[in-house]
N, C-alpha and C. Protein backbone atom coordinates (compact mmCIF):
# COMPACT_ATOMS: atom_id res chain seq x y z
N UNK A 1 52.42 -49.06 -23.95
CA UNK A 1 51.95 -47.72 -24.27
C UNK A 1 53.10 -46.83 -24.72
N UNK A 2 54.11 -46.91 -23.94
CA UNK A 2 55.43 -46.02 -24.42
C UNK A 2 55.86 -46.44 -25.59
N UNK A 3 55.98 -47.99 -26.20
CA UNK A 3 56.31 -48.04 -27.58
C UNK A 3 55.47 -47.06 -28.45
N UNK A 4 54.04 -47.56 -28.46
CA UNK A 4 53.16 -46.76 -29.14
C UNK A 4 52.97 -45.32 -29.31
N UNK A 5 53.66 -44.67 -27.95
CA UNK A 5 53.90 -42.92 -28.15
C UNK A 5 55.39 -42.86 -29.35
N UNK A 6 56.19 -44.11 -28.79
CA UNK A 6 57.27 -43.54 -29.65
C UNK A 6 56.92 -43.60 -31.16
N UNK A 7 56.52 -44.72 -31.14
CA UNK A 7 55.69 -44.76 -33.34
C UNK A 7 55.15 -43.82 -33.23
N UNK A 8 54.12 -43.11 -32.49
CA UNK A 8 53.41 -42.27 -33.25
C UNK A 8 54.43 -40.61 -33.60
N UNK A 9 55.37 -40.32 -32.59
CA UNK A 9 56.05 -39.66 -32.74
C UNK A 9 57.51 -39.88 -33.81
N UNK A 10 57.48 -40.59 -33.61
CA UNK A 10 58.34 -41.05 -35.40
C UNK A 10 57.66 -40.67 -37.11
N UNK A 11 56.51 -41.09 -36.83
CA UNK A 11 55.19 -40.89 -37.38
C UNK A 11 55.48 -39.27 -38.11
N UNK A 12 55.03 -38.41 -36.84
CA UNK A 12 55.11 -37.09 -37.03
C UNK A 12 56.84 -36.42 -37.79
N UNK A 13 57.69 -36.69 -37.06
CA UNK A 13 59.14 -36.49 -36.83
C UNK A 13 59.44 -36.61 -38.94
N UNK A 14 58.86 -37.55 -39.10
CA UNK A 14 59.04 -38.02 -40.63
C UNK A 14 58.95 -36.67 -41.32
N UNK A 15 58.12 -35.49 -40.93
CA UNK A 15 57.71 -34.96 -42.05
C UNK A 15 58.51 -33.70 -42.46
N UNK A 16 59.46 -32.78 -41.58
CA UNK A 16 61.42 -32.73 -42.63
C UNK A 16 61.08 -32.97 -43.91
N UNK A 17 61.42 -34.74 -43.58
CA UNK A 17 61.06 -34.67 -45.20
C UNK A 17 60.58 -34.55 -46.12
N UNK A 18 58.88 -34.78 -45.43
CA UNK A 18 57.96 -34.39 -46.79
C UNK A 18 57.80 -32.79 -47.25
N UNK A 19 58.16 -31.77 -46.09
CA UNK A 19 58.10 -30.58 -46.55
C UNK A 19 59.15 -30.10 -47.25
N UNK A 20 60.57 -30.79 -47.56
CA UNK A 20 61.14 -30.82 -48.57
C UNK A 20 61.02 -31.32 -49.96
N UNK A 21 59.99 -32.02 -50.14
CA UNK A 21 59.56 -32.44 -51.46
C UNK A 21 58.94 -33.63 -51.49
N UNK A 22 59.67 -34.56 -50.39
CA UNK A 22 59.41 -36.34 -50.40
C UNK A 22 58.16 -36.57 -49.59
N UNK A 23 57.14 -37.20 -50.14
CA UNK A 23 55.71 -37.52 -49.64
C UNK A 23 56.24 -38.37 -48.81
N UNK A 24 55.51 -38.34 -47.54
CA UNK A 24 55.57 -39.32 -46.52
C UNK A 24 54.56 -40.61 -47.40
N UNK A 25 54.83 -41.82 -47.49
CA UNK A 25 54.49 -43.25 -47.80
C UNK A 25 52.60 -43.32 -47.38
N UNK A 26 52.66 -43.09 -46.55
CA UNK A 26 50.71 -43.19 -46.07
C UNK A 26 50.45 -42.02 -46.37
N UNK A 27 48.87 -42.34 -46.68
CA UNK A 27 48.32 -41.06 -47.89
C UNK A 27 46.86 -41.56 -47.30
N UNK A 28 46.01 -40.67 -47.13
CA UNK A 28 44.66 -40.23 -46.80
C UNK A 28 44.10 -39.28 -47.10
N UNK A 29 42.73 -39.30 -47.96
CA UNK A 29 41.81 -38.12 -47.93
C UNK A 29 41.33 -37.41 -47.00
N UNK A 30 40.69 -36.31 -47.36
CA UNK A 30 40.24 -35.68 -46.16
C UNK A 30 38.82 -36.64 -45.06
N UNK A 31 38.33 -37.21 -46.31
CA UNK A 31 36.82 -37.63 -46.12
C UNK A 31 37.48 -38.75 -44.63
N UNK A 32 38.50 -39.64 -45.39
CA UNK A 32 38.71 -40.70 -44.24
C UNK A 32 39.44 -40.41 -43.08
N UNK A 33 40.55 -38.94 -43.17
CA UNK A 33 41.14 -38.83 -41.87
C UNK A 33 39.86 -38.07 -41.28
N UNK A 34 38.95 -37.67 -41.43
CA UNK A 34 37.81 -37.03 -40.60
C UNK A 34 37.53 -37.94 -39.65
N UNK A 35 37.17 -39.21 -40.57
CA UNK A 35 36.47 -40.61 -40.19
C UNK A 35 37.69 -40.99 -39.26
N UNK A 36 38.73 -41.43 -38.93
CA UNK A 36 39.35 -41.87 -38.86
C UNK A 36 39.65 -40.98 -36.92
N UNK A 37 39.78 -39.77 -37.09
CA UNK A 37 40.31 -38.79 -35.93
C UNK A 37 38.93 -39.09 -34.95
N UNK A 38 37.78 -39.10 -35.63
CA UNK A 38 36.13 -39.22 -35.02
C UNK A 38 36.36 -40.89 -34.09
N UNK A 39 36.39 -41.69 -35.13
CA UNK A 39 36.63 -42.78 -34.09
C UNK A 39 37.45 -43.15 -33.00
N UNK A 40 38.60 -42.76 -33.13
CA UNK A 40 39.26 -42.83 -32.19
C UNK A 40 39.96 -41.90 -31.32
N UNK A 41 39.77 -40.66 -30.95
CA UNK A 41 39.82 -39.18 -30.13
C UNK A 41 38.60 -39.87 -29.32
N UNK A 42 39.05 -39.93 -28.27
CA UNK A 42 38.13 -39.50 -27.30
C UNK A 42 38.33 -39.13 -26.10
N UNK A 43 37.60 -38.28 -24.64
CA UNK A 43 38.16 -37.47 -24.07
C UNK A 43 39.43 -38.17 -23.51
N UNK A 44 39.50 -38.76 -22.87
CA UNK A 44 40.80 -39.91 -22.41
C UNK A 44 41.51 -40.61 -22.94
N UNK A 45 41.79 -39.98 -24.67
CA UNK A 45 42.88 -40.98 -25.40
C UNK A 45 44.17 -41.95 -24.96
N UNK A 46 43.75 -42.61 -25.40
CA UNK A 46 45.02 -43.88 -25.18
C UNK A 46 45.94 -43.65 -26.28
N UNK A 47 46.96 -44.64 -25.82
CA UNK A 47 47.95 -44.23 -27.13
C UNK A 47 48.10 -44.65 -27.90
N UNK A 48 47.29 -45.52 -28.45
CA UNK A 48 46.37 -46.16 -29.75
C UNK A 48 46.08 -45.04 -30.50
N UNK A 49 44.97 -44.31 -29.99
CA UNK A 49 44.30 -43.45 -30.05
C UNK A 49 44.70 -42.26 -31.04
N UNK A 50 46.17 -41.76 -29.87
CA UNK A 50 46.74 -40.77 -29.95
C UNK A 50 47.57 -41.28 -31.39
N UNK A 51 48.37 -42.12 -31.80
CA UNK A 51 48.99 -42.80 -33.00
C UNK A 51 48.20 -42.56 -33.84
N UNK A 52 46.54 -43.17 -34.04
CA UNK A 52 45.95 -42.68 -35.09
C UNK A 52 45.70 -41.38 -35.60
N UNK A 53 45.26 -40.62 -34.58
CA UNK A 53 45.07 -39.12 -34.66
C UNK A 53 46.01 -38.40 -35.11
N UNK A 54 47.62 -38.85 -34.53
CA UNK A 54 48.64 -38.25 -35.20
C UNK A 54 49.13 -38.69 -36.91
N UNK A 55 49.03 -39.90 -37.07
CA UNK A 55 49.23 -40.06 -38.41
C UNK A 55 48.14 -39.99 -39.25
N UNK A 56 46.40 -39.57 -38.86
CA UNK A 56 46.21 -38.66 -39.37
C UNK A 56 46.34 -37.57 -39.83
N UNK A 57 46.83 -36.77 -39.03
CA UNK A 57 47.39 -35.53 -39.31
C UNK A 57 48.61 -35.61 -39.86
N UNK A 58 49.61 -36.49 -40.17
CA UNK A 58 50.14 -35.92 -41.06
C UNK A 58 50.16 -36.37 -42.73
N UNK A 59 49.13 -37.48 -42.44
CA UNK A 59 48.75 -37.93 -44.18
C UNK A 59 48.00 -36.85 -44.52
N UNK A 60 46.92 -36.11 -43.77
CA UNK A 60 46.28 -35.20 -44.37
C UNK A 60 47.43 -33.90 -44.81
N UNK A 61 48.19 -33.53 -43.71
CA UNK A 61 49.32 -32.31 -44.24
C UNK A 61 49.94 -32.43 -45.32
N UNK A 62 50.40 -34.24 -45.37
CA UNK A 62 50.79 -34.55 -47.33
C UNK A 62 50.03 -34.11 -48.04
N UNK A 63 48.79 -34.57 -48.15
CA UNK A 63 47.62 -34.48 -48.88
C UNK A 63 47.87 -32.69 -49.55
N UNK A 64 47.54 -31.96 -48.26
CA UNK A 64 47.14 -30.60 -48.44
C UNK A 64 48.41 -30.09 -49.18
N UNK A 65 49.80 -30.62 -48.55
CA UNK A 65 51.10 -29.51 -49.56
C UNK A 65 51.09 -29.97 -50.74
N UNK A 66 50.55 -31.19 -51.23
CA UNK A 66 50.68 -31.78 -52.63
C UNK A 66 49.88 -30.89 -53.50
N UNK A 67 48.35 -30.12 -52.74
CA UNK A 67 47.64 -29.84 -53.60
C UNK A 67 47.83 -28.46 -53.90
N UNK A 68 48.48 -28.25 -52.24
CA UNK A 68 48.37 -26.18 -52.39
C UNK A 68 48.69 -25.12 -53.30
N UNK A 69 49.53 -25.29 -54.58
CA UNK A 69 49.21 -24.76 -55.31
C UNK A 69 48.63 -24.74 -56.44
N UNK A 70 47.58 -25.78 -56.31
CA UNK A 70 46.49 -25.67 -57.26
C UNK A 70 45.28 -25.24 -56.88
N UNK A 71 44.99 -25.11 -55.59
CA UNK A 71 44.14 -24.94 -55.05
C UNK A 71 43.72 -23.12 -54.89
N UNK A 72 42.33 -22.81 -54.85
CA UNK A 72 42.19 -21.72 -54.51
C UNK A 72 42.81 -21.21 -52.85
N UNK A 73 42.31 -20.02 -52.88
CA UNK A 73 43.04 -19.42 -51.61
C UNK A 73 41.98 -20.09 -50.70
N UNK A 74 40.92 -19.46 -50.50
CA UNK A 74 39.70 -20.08 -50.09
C UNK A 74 39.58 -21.33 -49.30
N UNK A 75 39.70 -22.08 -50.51
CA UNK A 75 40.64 -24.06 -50.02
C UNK A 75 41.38 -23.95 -49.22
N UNK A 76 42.59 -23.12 -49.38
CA UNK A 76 43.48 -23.30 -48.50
C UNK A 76 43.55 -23.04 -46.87
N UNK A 77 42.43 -21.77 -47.11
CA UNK A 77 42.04 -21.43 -45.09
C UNK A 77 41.33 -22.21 -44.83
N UNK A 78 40.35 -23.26 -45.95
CA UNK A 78 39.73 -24.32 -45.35
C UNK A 78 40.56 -25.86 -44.98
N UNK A 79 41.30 -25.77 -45.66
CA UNK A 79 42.58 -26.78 -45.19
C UNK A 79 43.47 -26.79 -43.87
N UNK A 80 43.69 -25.34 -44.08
CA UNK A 80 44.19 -25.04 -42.36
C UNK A 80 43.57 -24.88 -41.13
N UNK A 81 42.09 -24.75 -41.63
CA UNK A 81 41.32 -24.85 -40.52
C UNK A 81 41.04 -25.78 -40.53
N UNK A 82 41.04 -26.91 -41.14
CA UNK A 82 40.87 -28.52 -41.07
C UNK A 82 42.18 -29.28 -40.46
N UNK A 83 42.88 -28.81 -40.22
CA UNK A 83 44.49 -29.11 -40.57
C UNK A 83 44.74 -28.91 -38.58
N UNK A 84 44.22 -27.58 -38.50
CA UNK A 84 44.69 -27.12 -36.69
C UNK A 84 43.78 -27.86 -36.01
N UNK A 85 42.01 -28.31 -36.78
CA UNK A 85 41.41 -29.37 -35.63
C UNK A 85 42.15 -30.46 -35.47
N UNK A 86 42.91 -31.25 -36.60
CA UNK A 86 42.98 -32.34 -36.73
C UNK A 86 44.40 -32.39 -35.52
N UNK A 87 45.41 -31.63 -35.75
CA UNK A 87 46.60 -31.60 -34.84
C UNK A 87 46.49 -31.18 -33.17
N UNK A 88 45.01 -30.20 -33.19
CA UNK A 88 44.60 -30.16 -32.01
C UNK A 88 44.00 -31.71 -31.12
N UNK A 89 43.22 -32.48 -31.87
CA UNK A 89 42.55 -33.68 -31.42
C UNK A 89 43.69 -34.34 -31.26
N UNK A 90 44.88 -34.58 -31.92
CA UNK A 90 45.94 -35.74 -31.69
C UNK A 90 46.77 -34.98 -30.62
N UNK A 91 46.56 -33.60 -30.38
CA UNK A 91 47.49 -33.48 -28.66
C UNK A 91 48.98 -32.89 -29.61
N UNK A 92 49.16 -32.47 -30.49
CA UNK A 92 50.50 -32.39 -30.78
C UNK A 92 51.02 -30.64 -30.53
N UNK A 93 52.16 -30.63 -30.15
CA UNK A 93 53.04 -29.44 -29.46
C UNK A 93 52.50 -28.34 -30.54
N UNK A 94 52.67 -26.95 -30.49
CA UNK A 94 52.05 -25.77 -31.42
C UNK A 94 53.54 -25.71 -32.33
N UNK A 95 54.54 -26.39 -31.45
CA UNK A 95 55.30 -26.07 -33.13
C UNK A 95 55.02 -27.24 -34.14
N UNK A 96 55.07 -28.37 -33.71
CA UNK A 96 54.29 -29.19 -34.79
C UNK A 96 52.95 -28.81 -35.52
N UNK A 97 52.73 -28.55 -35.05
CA UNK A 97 51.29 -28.19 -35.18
C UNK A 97 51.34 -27.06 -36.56
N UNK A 98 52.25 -26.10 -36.17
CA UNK A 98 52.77 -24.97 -37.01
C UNK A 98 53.31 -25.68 -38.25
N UNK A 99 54.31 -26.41 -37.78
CA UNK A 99 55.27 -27.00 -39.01
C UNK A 99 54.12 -27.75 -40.01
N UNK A 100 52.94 -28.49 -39.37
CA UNK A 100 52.55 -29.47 -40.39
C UNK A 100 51.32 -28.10 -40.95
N UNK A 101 51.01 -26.87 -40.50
CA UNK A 101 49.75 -26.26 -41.05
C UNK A 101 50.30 -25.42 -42.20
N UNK A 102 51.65 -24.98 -41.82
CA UNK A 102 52.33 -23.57 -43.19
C UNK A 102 52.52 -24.38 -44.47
N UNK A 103 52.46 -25.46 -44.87
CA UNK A 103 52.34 -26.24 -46.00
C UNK A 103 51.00 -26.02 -46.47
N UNK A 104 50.35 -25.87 -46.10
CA UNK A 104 48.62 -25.39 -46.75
C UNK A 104 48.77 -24.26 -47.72
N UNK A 105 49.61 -23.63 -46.97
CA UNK A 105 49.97 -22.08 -47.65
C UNK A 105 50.98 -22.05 -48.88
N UNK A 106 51.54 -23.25 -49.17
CA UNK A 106 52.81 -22.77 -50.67
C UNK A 106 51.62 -22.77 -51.89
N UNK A 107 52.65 -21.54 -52.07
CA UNK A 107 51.97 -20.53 -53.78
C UNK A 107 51.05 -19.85 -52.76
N UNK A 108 50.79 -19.24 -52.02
CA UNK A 108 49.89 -17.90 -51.70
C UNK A 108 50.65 -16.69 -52.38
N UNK A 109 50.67 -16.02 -52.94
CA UNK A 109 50.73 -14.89 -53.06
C UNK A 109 51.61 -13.91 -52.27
N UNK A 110 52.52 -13.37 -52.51
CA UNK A 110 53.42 -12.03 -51.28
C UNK A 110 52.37 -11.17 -51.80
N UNK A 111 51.83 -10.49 -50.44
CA UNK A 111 51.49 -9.08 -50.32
C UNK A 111 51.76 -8.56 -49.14
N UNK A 112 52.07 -7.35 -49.23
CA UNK A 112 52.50 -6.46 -48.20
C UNK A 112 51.40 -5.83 -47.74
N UNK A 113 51.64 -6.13 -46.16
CA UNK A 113 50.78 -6.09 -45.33
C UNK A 113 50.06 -6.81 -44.88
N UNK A 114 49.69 -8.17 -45.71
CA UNK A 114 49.04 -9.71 -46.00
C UNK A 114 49.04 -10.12 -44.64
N UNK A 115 47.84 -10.43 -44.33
CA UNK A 115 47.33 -11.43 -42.97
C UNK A 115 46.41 -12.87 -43.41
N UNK A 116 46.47 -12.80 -44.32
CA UNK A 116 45.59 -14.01 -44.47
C UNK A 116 45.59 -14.56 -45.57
N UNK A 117 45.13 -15.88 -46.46
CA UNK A 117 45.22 -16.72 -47.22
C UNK A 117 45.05 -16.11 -48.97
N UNK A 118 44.49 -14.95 -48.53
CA UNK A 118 44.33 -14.24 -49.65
C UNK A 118 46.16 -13.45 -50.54
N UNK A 119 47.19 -13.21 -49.48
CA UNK A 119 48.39 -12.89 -49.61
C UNK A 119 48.80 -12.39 -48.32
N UNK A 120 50.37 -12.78 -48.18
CA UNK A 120 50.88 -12.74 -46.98
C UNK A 120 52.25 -11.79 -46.93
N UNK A 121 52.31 -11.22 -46.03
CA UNK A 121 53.73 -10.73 -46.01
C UNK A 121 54.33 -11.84 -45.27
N UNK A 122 56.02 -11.24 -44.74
CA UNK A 122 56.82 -12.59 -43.80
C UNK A 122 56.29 -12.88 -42.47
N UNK A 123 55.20 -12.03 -42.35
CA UNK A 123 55.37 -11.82 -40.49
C UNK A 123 53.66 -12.22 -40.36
N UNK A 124 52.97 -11.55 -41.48
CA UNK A 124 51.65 -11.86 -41.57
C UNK A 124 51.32 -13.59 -41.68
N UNK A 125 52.64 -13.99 -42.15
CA UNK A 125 52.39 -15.55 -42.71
C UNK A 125 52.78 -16.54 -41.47
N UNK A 126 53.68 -15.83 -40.91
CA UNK A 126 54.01 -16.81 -39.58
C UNK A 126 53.09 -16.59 -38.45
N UNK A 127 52.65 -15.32 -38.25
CA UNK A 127 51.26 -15.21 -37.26
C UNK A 127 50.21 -16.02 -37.75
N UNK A 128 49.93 -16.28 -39.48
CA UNK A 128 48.56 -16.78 -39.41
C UNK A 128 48.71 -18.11 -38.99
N UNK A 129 49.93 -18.95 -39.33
CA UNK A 129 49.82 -20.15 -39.18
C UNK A 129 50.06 -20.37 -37.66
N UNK A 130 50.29 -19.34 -36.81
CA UNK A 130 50.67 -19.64 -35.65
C UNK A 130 49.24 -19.55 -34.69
N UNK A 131 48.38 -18.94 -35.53
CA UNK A 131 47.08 -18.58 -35.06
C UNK A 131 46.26 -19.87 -34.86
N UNK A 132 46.55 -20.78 -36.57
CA UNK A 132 46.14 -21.88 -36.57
C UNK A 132 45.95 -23.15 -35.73
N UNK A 133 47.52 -22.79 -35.33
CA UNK A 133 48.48 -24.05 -34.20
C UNK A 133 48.00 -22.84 -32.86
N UNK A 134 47.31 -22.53 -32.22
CA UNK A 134 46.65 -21.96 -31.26
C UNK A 134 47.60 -21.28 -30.21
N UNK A 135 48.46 -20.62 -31.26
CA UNK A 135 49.23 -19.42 -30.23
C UNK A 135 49.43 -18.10 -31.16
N UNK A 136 49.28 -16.62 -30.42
CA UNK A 136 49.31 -15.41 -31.29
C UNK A 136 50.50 -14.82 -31.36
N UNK A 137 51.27 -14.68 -32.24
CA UNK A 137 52.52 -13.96 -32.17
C UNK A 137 52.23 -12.43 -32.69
N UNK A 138 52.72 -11.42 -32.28
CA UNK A 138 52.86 -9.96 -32.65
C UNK A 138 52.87 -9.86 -33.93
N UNK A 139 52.79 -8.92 -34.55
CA UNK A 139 52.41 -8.66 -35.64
C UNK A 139 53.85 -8.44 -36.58
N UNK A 140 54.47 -8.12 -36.45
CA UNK A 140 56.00 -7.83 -37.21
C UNK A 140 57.07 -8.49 -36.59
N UNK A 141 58.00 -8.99 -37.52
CA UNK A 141 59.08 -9.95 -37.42
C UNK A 141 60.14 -9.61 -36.39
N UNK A 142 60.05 -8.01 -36.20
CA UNK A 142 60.86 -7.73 -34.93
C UNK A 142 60.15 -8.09 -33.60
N UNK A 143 59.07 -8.03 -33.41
CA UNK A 143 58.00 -8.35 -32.55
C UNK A 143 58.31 -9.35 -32.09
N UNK A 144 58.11 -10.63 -32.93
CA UNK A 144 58.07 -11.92 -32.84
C UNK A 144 59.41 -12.19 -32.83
N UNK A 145 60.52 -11.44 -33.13
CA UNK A 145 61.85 -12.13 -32.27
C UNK A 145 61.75 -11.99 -30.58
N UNK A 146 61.26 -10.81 -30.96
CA UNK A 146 61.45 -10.34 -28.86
C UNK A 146 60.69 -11.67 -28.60
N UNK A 147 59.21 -11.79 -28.87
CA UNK A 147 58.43 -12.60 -28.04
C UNK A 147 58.43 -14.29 -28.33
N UNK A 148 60.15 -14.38 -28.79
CA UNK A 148 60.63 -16.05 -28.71
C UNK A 148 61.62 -16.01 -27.64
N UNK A 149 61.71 -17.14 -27.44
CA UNK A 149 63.25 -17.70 -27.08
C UNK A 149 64.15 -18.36 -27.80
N UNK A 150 65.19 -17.74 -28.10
CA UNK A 150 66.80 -17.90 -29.20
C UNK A 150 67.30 -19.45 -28.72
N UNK A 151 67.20 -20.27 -29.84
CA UNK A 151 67.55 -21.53 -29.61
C UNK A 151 68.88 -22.08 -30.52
N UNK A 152 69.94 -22.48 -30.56
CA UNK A 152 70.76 -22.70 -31.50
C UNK A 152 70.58 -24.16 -32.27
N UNK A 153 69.49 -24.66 -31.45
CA UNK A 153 68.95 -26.14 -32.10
C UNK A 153 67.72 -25.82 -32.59
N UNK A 154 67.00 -25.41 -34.16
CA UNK A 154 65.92 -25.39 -34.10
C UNK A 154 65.72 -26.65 -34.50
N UNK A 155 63.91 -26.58 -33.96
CA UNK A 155 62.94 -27.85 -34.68
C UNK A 155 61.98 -27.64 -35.47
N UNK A 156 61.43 -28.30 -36.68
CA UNK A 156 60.79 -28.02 -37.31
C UNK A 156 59.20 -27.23 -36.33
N UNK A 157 59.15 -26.19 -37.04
CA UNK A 157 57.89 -25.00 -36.48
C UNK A 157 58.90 -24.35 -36.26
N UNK A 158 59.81 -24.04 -35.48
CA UNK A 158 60.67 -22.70 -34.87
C UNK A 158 60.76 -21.93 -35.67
N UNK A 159 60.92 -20.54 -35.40
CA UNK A 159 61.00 -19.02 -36.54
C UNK A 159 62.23 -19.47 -36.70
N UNK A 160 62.56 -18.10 -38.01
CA UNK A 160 63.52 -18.10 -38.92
C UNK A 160 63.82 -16.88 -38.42
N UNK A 161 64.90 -16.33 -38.31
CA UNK A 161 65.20 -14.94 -38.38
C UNK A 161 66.40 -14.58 -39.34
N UNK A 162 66.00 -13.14 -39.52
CA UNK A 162 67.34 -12.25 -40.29
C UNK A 162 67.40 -11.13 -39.73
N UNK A 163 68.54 -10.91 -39.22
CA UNK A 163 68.58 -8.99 -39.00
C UNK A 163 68.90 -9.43 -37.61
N UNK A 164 68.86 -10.24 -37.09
CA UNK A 164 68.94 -10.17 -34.97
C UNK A 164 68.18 -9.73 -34.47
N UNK A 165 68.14 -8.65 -33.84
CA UNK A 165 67.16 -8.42 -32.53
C UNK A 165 66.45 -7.37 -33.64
N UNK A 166 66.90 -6.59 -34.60
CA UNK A 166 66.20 -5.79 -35.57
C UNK A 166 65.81 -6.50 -36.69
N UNK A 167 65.20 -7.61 -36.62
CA UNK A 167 64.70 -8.47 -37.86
C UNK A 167 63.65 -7.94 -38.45
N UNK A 168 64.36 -8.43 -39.82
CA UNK A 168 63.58 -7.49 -40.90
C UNK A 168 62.50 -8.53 -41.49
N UNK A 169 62.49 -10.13 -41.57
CA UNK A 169 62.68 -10.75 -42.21
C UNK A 169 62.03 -12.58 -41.29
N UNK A 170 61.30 -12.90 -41.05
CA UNK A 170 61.03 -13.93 -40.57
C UNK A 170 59.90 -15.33 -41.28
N UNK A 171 60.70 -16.31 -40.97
CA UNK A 171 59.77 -17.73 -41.89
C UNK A 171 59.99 -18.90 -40.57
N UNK A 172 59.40 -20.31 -41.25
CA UNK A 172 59.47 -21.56 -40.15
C UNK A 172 60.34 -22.31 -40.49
N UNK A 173 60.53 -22.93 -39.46
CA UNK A 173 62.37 -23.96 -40.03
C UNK A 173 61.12 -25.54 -40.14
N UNK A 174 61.84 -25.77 -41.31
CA UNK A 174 61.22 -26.98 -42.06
C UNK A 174 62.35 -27.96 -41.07
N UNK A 175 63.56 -28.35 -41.22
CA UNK A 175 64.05 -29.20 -40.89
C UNK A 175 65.13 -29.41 -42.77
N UNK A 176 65.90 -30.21 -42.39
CA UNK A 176 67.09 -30.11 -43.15
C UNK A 176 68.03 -28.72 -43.74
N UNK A 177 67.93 -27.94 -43.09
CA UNK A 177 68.90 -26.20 -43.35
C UNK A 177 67.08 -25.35 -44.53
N UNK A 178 66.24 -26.48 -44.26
CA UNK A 178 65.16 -25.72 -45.20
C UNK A 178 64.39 -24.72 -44.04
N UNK A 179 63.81 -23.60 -44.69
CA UNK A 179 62.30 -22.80 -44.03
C UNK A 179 61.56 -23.02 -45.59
N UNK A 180 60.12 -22.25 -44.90
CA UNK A 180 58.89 -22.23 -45.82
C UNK A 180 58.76 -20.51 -45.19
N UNK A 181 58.94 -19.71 -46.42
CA UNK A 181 58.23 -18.36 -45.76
C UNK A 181 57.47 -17.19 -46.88
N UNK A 182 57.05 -16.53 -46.83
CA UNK A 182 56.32 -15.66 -47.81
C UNK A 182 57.70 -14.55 -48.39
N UNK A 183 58.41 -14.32 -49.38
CA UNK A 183 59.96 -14.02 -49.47
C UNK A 183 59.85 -12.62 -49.88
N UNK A 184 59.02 -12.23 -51.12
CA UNK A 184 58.85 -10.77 -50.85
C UNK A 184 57.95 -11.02 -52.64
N UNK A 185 57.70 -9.41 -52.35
CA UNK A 185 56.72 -9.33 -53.91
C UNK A 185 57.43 -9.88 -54.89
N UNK A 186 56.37 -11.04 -55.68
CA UNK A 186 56.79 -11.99 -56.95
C UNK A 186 57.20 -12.73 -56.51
N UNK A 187 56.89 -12.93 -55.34
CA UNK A 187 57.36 -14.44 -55.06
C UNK A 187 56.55 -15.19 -53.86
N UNK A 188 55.85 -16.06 -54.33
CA UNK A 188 55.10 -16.66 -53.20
C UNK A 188 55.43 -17.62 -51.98
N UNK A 189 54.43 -17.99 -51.18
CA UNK A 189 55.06 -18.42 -49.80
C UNK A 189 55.51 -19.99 -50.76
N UNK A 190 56.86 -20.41 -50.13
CA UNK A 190 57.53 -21.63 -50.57
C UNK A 190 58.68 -21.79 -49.95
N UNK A 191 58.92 -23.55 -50.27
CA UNK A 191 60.57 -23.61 -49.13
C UNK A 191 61.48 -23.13 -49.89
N UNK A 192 62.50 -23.08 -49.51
CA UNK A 192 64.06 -22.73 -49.59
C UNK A 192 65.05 -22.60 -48.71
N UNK A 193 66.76 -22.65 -48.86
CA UNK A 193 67.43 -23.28 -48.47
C UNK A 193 67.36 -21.39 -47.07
N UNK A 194 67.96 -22.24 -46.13
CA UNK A 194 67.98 -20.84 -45.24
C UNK A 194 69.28 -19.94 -45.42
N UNK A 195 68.77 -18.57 -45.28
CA UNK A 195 69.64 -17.96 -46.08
C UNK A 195 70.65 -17.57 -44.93
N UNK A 196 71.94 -17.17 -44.96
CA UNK A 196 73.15 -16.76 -44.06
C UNK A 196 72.51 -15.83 -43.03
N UNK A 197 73.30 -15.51 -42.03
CA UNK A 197 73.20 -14.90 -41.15
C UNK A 197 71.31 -15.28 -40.20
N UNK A 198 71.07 -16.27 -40.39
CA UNK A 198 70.05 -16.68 -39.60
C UNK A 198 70.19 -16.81 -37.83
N UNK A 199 68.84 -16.29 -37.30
CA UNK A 199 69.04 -17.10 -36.20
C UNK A 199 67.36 -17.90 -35.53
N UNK A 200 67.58 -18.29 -34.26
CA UNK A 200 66.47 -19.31 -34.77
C UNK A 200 65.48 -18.76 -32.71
N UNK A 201 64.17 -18.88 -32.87
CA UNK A 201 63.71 -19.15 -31.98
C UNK A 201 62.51 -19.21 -31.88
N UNK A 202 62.09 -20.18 -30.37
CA UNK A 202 60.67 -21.15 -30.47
C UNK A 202 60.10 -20.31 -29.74
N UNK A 203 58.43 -20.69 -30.27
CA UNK A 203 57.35 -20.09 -29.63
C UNK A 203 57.10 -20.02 -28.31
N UNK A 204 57.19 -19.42 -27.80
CA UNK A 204 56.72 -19.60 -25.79
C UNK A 204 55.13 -20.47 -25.91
């Protein structure tokens, strides 16, 4: 059983890279990871179980960042709401959970004030996806520094910060020096390299 937690968590761990550009190798539609999470979730998962459910979820998260900016907005809250059952049924932590759902979101739109799929500001975009992955963060980026804990190791899901304890400025750490965040008007939510003076902390 412990081998099998460790594959499936390797599984997950892979995807750094795909939110930097590189598709993770296994690829699934939506139709079959549905099929796929249905058969084998059940209340007492094994770790069979749990392996499938998780590499469901993250062939579907390929799936969804490959398409997200072709896709309407619309699609896309239906992706993330497809996206938080699927990571909810496989049991995975809310920053994973986070890390594999804010990929739904590249090319949304910056708008100020933005809470939702329609356009996002920086703070609006990390609450929604954090809403997704089933925890609420405050509404503004200073907010949501207070209500983390400052880690000097982040992991992919952990905030982004700028400014310190007066942050002006907050996104999710992808993994390799990358975040994904909504950057400001004319420019939509997408990765990029993290900018200086960062600091980093995880969701309670």
């Amino acid at each position: 059983m412990k081998r099998l937690l460790v594959a499936a968590s390797a599984a997950v761990i892979a995807v750094p890279a795909l939110s930097t550009a590189a598709p993770l190798q296994a690829q699934a539609s939506p139709a079959t990871t549905a099929s796929v999470v249905h058969t084998s979730t059940v209340s007492h998962p094994t770790a069979t179980s749990l392996v499938a459910a998780r590499t469901a979820a993250v062939n579907t998260a390929n799936t969804y960042s490959r398409r997200a900016t072709r896709v309407s907005w619309r699609q896309k809250d239906r992706n993330a709401n497809h996206l938080s059952h699927l990571t909810a049924r496989a049991r995975m932590a809310p920053a994973r959970r986070a890390h594999l759902i804010s990929h739904t979101q590249k090319g949304t739109r910056y708008r100020w004030g933005g809470t939702t799929a329609r356009g996002f500001d920086c703070s609006g975009y990390t609450r929604y996806v954090y809403k997704k992955a089933g925890k609420n963060l405050p509404r503004t980026a200073r907010a949501q520094y207070r209500a983390t804990k400052r880690t000097s190791r982040p992991a992919p899901g952990d905030l982004v910060f700028f400014g310190g304890s007066r942050a002006h400025h907050v996104g999710i750490y992808v993994g390799r020096g990358r975040m994904i965040h909504s950057p400001r008007s004319g420019k939509p939510v997408q990765v990029t390299k993290i900018w200086r003076g960062a600091s980093y902390g995880k969701v309670r």
